[in-house]
N, C-alpha and C. Protein backbone atom coordinates (compact mmCIF):
# COMPACT_ATOMS: atom_id res chain seq x y z
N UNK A 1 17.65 48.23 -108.71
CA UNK A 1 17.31 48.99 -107.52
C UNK A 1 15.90 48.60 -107.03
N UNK A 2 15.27 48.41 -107.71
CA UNK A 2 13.57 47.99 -107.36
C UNK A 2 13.83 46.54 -107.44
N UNK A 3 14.52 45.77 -107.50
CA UNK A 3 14.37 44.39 -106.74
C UNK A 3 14.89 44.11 -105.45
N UNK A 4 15.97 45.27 -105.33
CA UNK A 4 16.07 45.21 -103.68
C UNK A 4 15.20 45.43 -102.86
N UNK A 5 14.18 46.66 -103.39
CA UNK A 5 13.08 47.52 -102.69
C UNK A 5 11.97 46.17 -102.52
N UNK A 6 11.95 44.81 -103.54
CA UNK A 6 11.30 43.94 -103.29
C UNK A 6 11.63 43.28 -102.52
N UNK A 7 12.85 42.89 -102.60
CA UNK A 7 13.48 42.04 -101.55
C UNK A 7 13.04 41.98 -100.37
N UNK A 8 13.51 43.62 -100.06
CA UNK A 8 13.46 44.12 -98.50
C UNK A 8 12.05 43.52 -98.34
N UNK A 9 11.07 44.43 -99.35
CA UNK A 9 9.59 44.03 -98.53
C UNK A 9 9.15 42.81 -98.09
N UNK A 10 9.65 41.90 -99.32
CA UNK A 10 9.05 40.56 -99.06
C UNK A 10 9.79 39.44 -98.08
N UNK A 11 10.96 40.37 -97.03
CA UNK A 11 11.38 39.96 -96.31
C UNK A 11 10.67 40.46 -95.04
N UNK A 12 10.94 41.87 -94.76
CA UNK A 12 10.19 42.77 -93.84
C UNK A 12 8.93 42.27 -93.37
N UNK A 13 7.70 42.49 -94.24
CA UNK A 13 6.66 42.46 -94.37
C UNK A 13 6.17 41.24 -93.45
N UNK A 14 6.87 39.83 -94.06
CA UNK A 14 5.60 38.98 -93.17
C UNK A 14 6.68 39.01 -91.65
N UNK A 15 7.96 39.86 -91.21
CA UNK A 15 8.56 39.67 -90.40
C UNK A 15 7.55 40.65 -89.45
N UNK A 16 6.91 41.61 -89.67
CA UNK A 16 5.94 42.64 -89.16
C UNK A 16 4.76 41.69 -88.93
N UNK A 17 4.15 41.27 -89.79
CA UNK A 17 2.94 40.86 -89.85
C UNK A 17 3.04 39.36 -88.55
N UNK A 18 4.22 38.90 -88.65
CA UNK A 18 4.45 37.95 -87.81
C UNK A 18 4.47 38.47 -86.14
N UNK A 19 5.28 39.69 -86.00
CA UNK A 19 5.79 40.35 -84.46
C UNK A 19 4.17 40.55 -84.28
N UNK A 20 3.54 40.97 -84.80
CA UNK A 20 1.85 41.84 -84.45
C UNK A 20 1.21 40.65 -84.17
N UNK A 21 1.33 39.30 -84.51
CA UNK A 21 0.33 38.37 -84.34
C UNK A 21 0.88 37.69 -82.70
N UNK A 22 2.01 37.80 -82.79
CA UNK A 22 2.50 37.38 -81.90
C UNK A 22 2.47 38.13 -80.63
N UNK A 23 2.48 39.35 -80.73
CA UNK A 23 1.99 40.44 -79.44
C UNK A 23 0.59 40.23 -78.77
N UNK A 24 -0.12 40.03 -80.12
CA UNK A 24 -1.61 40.18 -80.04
C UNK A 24 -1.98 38.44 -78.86
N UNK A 25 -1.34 37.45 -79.14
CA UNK A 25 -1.19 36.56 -78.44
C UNK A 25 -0.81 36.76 -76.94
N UNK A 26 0.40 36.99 -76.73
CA UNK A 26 0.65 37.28 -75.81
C UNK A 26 0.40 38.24 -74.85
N UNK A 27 -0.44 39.04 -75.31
CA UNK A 27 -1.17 40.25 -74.61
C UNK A 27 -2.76 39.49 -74.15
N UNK A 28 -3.03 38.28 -75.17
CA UNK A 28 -4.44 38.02 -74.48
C UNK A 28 -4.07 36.67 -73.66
N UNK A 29 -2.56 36.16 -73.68
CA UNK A 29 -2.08 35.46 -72.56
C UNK A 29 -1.79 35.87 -71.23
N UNK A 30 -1.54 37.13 -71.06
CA UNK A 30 -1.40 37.95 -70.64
C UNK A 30 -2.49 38.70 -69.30
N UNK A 31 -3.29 39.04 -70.34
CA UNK A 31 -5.00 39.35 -69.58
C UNK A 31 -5.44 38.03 -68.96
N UNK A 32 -4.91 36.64 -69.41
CA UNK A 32 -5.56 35.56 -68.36
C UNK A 32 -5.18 35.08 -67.35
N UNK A 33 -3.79 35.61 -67.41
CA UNK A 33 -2.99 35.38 -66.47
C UNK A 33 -2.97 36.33 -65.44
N UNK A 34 -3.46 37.60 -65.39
CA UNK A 34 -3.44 38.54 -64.65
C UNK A 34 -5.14 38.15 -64.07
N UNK A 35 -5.84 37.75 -64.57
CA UNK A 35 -7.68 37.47 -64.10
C UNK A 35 -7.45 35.68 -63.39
N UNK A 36 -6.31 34.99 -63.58
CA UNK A 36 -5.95 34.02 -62.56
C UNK A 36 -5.62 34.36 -61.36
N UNK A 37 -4.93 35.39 -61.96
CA UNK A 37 -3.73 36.23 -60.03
C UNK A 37 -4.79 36.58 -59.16
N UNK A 38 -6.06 37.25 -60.36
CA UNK A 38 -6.73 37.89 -59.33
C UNK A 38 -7.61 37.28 -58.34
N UNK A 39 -8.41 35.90 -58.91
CA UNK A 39 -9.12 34.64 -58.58
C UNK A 39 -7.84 34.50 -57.56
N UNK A 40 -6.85 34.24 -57.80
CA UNK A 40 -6.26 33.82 -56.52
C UNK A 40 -6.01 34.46 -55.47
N UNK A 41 -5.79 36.08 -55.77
CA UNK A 41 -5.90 37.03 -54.54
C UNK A 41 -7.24 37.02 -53.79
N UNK A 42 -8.28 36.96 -54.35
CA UNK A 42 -9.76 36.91 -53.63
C UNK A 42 -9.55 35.83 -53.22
N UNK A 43 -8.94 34.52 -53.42
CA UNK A 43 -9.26 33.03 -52.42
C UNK A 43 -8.40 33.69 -51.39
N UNK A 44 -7.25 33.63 -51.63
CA UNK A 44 -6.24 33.91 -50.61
C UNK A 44 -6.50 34.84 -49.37
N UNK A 45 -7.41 35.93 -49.83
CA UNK A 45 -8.10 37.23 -48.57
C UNK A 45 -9.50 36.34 -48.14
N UNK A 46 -10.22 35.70 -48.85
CA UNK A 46 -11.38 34.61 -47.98
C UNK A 46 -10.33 33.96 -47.27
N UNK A 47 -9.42 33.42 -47.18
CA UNK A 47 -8.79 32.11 -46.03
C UNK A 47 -8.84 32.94 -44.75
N UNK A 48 -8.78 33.97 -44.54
CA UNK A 48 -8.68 34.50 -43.09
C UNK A 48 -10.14 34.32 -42.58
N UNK A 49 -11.00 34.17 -43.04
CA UNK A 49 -12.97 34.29 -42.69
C UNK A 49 -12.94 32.88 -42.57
N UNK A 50 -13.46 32.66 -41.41
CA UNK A 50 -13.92 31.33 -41.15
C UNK A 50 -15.44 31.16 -41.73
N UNK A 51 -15.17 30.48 -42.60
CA UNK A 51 -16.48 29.29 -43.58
C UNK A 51 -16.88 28.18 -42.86
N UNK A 52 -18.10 28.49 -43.39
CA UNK A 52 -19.12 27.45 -42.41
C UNK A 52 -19.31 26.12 -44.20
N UNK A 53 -18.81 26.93 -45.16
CA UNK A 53 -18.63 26.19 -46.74
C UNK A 53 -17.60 25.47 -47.33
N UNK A 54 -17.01 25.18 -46.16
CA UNK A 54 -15.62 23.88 -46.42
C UNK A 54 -16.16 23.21 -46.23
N UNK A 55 -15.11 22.10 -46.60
CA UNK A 55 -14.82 20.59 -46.51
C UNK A 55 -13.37 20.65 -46.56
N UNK A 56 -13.07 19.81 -45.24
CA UNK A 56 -11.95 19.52 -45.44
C UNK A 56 -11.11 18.24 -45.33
N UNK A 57 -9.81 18.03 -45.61
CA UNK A 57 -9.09 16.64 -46.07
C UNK A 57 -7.94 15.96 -45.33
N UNK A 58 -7.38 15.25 -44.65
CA UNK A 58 -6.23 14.95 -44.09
C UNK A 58 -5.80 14.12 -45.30
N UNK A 59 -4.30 14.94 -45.93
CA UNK A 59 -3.81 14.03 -46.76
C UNK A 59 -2.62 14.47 -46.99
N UNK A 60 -1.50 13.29 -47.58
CA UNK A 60 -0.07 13.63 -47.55
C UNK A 60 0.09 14.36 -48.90
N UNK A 61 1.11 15.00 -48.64
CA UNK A 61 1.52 16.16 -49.76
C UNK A 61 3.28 15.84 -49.92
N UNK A 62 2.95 15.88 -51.64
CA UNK A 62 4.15 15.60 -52.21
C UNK A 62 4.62 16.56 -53.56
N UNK A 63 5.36 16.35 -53.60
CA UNK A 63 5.70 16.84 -55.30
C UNK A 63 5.95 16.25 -56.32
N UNK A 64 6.11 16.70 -57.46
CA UNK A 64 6.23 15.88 -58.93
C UNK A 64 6.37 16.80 -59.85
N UNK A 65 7.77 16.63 -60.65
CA UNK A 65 8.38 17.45 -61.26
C UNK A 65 7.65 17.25 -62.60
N UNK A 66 8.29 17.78 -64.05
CA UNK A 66 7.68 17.65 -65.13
C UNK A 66 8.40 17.22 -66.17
N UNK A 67 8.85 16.00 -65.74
CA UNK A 67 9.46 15.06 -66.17
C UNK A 67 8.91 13.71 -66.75
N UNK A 68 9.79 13.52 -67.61
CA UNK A 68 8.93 11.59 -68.25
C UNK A 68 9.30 10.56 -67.35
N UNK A 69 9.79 11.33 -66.59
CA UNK A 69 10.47 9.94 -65.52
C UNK A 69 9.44 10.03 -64.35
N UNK A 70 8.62 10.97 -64.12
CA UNK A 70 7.74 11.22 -63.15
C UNK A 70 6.08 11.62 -63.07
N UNK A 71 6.12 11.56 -65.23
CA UNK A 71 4.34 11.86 -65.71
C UNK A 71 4.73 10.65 -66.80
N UNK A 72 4.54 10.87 -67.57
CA UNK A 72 3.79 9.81 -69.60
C UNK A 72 4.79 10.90 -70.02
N UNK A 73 4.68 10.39 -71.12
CA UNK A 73 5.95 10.80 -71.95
C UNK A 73 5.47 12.38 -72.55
N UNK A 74 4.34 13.03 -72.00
CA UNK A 74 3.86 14.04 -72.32
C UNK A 74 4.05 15.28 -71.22
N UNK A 75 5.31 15.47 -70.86
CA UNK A 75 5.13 16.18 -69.22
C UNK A 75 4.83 18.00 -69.20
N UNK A 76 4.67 18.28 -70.67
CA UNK A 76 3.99 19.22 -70.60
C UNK A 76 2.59 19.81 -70.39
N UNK A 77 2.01 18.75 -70.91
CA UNK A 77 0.78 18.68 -70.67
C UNK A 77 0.06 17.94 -69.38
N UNK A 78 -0.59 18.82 -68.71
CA UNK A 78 -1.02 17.60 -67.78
C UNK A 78 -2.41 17.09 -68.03
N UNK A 79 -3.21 16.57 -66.75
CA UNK A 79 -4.21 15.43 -67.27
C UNK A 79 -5.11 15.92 -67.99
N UNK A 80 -5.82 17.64 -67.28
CA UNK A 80 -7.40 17.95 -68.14
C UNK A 80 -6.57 18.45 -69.44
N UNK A 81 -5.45 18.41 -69.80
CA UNK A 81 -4.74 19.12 -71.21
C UNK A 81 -4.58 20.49 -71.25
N UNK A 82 -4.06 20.80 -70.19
CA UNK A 82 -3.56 22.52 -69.87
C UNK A 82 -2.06 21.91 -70.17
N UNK A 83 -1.56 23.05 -71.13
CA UNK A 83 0.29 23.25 -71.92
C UNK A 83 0.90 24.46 -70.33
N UNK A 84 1.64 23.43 -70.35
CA UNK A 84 2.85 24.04 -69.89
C UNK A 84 4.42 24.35 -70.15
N UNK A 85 4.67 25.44 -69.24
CA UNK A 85 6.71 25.60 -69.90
C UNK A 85 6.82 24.81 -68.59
N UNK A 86 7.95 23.92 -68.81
CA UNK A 86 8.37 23.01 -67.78
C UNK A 86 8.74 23.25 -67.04
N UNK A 87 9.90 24.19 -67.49
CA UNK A 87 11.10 25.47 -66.84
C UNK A 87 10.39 26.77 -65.38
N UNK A 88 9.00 26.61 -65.88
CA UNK A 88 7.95 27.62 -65.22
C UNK A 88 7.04 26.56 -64.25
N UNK A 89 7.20 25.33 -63.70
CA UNK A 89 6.32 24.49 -63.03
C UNK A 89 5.66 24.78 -62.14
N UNK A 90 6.77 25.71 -61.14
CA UNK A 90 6.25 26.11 -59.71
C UNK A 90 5.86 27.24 -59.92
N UNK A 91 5.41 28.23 -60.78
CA UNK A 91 5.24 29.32 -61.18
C UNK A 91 3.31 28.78 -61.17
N UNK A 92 3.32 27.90 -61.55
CA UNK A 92 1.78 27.54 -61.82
C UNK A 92 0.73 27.54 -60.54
N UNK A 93 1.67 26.82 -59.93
CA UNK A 93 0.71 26.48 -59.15
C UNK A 93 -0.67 25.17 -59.33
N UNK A 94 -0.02 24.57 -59.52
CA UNK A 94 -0.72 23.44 -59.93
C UNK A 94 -0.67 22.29 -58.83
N UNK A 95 -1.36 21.26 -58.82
CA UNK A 95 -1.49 20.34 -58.68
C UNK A 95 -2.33 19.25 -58.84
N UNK A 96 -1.87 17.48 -58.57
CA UNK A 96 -2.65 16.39 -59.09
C UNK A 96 -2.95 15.99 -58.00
N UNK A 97 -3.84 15.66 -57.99
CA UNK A 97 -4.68 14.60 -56.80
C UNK A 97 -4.88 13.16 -56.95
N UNK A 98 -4.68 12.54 -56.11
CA UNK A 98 -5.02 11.06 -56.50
C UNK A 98 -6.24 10.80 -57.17
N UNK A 99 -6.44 9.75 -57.34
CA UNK A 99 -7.63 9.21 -58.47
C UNK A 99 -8.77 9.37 -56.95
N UNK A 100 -8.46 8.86 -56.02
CA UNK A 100 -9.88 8.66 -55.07
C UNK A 100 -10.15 9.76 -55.02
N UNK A 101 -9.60 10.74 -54.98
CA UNK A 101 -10.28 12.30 -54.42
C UNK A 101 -10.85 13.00 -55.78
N UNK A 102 -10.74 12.66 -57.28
CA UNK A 102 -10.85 13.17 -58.54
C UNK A 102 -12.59 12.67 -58.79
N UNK A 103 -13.36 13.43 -59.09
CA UNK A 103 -14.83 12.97 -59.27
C UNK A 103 -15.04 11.65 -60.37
N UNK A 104 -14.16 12.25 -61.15
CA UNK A 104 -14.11 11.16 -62.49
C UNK A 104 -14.17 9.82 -61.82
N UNK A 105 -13.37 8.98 -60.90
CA UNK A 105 -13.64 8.31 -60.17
C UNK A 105 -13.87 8.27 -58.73
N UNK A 106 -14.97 9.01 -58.43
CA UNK A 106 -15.93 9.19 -57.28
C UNK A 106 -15.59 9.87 -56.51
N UNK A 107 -14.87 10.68 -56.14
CA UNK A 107 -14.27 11.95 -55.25
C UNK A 107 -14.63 13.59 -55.40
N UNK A 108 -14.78 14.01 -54.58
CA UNK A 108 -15.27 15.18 -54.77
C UNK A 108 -14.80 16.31 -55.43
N UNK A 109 -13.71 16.09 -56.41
CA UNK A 109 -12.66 17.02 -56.75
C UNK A 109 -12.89 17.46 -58.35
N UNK A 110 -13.24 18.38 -59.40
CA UNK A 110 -13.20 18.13 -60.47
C UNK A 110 -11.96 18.74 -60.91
N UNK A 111 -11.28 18.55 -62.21
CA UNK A 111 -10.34 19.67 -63.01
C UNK A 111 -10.21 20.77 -62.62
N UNK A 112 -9.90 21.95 -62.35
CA UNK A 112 -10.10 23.17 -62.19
C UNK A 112 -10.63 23.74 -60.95
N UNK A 113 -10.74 22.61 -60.31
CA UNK A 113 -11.21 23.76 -58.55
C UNK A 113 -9.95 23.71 -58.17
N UNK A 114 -10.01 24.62 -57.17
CA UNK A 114 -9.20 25.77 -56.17
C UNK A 114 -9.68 24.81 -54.65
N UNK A 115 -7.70 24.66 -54.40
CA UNK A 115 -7.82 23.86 -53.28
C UNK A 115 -6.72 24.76 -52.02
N UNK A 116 -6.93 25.00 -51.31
CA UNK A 116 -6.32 25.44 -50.01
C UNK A 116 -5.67 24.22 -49.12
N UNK A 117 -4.27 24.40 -48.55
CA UNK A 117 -3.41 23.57 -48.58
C UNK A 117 -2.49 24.37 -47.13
N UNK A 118 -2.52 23.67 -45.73
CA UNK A 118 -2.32 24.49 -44.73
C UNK A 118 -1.15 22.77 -43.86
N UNK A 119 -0.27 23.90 -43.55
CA UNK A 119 0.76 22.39 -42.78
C UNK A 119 2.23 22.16 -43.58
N UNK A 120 1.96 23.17 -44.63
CA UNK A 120 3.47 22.59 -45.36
C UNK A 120 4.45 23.40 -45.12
N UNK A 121 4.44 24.47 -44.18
CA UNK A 121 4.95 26.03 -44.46
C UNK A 121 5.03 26.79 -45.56
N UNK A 122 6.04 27.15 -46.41
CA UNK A 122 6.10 27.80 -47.95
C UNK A 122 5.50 27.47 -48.62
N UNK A 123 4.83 25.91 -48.43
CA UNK A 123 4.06 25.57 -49.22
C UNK A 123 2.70 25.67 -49.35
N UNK A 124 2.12 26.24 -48.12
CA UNK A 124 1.17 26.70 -48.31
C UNK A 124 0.43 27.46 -49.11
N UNK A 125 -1.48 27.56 -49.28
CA UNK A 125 -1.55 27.85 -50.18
C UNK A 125 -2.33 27.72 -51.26
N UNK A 126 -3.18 28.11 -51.80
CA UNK A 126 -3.97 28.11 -53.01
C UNK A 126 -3.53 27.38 -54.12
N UNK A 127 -4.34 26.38 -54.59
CA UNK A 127 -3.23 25.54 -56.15
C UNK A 127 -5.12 25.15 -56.92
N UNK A 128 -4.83 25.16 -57.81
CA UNK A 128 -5.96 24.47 -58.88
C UNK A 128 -5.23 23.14 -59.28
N UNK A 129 -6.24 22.38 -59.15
CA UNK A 129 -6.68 21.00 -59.54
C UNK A 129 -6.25 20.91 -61.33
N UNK A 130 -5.18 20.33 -61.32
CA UNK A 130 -5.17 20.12 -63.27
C UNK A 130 -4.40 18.58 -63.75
N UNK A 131 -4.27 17.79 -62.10
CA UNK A 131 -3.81 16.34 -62.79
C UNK A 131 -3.76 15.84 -61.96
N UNK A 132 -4.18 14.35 -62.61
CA UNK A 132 -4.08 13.12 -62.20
C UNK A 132 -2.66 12.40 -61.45
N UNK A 133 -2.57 11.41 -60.18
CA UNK A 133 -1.58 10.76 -59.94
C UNK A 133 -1.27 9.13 -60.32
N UNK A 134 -0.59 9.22 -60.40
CA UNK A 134 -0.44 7.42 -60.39
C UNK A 134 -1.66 6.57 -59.89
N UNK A 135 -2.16 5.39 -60.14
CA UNK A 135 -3.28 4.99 -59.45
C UNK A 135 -2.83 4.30 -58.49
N UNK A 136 -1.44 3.72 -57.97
CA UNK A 136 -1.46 3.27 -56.69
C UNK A 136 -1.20 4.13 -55.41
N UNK A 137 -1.72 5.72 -55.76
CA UNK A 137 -1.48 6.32 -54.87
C UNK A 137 -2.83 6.76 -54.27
N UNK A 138 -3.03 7.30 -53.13
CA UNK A 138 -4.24 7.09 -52.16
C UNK A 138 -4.07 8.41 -51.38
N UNK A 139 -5.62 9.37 -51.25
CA UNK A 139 -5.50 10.45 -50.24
C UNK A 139 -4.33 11.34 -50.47
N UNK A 140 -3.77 11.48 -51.12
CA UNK A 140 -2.55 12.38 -51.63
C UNK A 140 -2.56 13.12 -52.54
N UNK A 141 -2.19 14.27 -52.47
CA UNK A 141 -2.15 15.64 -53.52
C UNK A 141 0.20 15.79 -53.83
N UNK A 142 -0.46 16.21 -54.46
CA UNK A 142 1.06 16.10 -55.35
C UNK A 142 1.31 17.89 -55.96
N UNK A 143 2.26 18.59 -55.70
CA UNK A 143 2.33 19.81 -56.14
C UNK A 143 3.38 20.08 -57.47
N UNK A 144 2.80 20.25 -58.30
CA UNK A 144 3.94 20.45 -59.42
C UNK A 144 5.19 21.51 -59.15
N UNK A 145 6.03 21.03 -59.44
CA UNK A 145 7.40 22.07 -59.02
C UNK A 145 8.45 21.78 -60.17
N UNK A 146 9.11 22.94 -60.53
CA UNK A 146 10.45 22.37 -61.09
C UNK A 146 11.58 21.74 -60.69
N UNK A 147 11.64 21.82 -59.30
CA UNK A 147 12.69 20.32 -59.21
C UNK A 147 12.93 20.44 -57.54
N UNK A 148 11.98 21.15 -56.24
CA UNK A 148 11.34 20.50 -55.26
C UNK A 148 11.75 19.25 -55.22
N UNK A 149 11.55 18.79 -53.94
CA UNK A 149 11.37 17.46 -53.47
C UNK A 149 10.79 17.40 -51.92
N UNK A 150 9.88 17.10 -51.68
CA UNK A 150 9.38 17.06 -50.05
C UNK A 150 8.42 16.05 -50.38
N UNK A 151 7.87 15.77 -48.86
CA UNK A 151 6.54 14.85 -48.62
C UNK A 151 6.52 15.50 -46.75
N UNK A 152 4.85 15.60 -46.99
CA UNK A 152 4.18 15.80 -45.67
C UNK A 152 3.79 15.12 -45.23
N UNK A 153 3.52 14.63 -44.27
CA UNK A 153 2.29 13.38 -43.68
C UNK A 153 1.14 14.43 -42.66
N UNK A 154 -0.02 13.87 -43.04
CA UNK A 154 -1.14 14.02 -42.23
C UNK A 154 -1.34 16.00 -42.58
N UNK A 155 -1.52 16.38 -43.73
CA UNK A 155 -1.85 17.86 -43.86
C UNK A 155 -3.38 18.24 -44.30
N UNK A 156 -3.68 19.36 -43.74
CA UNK A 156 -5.17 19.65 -44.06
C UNK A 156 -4.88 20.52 -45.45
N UNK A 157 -6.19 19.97 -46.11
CA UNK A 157 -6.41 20.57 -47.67
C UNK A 157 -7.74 20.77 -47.65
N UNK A 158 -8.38 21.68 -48.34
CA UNK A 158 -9.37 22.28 -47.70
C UNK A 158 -10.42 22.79 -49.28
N UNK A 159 -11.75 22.83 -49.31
CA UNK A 159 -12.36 23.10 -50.52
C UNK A 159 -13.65 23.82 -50.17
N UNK A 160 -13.45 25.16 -50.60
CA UNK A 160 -14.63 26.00 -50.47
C UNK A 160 -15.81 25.20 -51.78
N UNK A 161 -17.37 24.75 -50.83
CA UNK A 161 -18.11 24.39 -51.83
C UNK A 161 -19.95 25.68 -51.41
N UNK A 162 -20.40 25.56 -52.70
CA UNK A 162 -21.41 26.71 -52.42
C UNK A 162 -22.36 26.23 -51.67
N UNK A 163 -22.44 24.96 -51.66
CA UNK A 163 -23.52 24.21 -51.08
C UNK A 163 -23.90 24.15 -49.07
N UNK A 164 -22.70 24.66 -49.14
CA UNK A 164 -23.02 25.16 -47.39
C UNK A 164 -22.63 23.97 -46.53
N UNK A 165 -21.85 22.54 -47.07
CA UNK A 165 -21.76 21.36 -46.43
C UNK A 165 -20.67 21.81 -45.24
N UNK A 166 -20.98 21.39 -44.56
CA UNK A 166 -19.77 21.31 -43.28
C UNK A 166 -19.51 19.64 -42.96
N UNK A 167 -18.16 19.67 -43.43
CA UNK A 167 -17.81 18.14 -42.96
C UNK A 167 -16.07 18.15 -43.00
N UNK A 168 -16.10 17.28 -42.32
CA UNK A 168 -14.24 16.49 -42.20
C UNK A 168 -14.19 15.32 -42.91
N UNK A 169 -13.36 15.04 -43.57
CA UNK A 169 -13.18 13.41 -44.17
C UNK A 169 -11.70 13.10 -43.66
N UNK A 170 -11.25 11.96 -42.87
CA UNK A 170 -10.09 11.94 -42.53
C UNK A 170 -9.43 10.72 -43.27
């Protein structure tokens, strides 16, 4: 009778100790994901105020699924090494920019800024910067999606900077 009572526990036990670690995760996945929404609700209510603190971009807009047929054999991960569910692409809100527009090679763009995106209809829209494109591609932003397909020609993309610059780059 008391080896069942062991049994149970030493079955139970790390099955508890496991659910609690795993809540505790997902609850502080949770809180970052809700302090993203909110960063994006405050960009999204600035787009109506005309800024004298843009810069803005004429460039074609495409998509790119999260696929090995369409990234490196790593399509969860994209370039700065943010994990993704694949299944969840367009949920992100993400996108890659070509290499010219990426600072790393001389463009004004780093990892993680917040880019405004006007001309696509639905697609419009707030996206953060988290990957790289192919290098024979030029002036082009790319929107991660789960299985989308479009291309824009000639769309404004737009980048709030603190520095007060006012300029067009076409």
């Amino acid at each position: 009778m008391i080896k069942d009572y062991l049994q149970i526990i030493v079955v139970i036990l790390p099955a508890v100790v496991i659910t609690f670690y795993a809540s505790q995760m997902l609850d502080e996945r949770q809180e970052e994901i809700m302090s993203l929404h909110e960063k994006i609700w405050e960009l999204e209510e600035q787009c109506g105020i005309e800024h004298t603190n843009k810069i803005s971009y004429k460039v074609t807009v495409t998509t790119y699924n999260p696929t090995r047929s369409q990234t490196d054999d790593t399509p969860n991960i994209t370039a700065d090494g943010t994990r993704i569910k694949t299944w969840r692409a367009t949920e992100y809100r993400y996108v890659a920019l070509s290499r010219d527009l990426l600072s790393r090679w001389g463009g004004p763009f780093d990892y993680g800024d917040y880019i405004i995106i006007e001309g696509t209809g639905k697609w419009d829209g707030i996206y953060q910067v988290r990957d790289t494109m192919n290098p024979r591609f030029t002036n082009r932003v790319d929107i991660l999606t789960t299985d989308s397909r479009f291309k824009y020609n000639n769309i404004t993309m737009y980048k709030y900077v603190d520095d007060f610059i006012i300029s067009s780059v076409n």
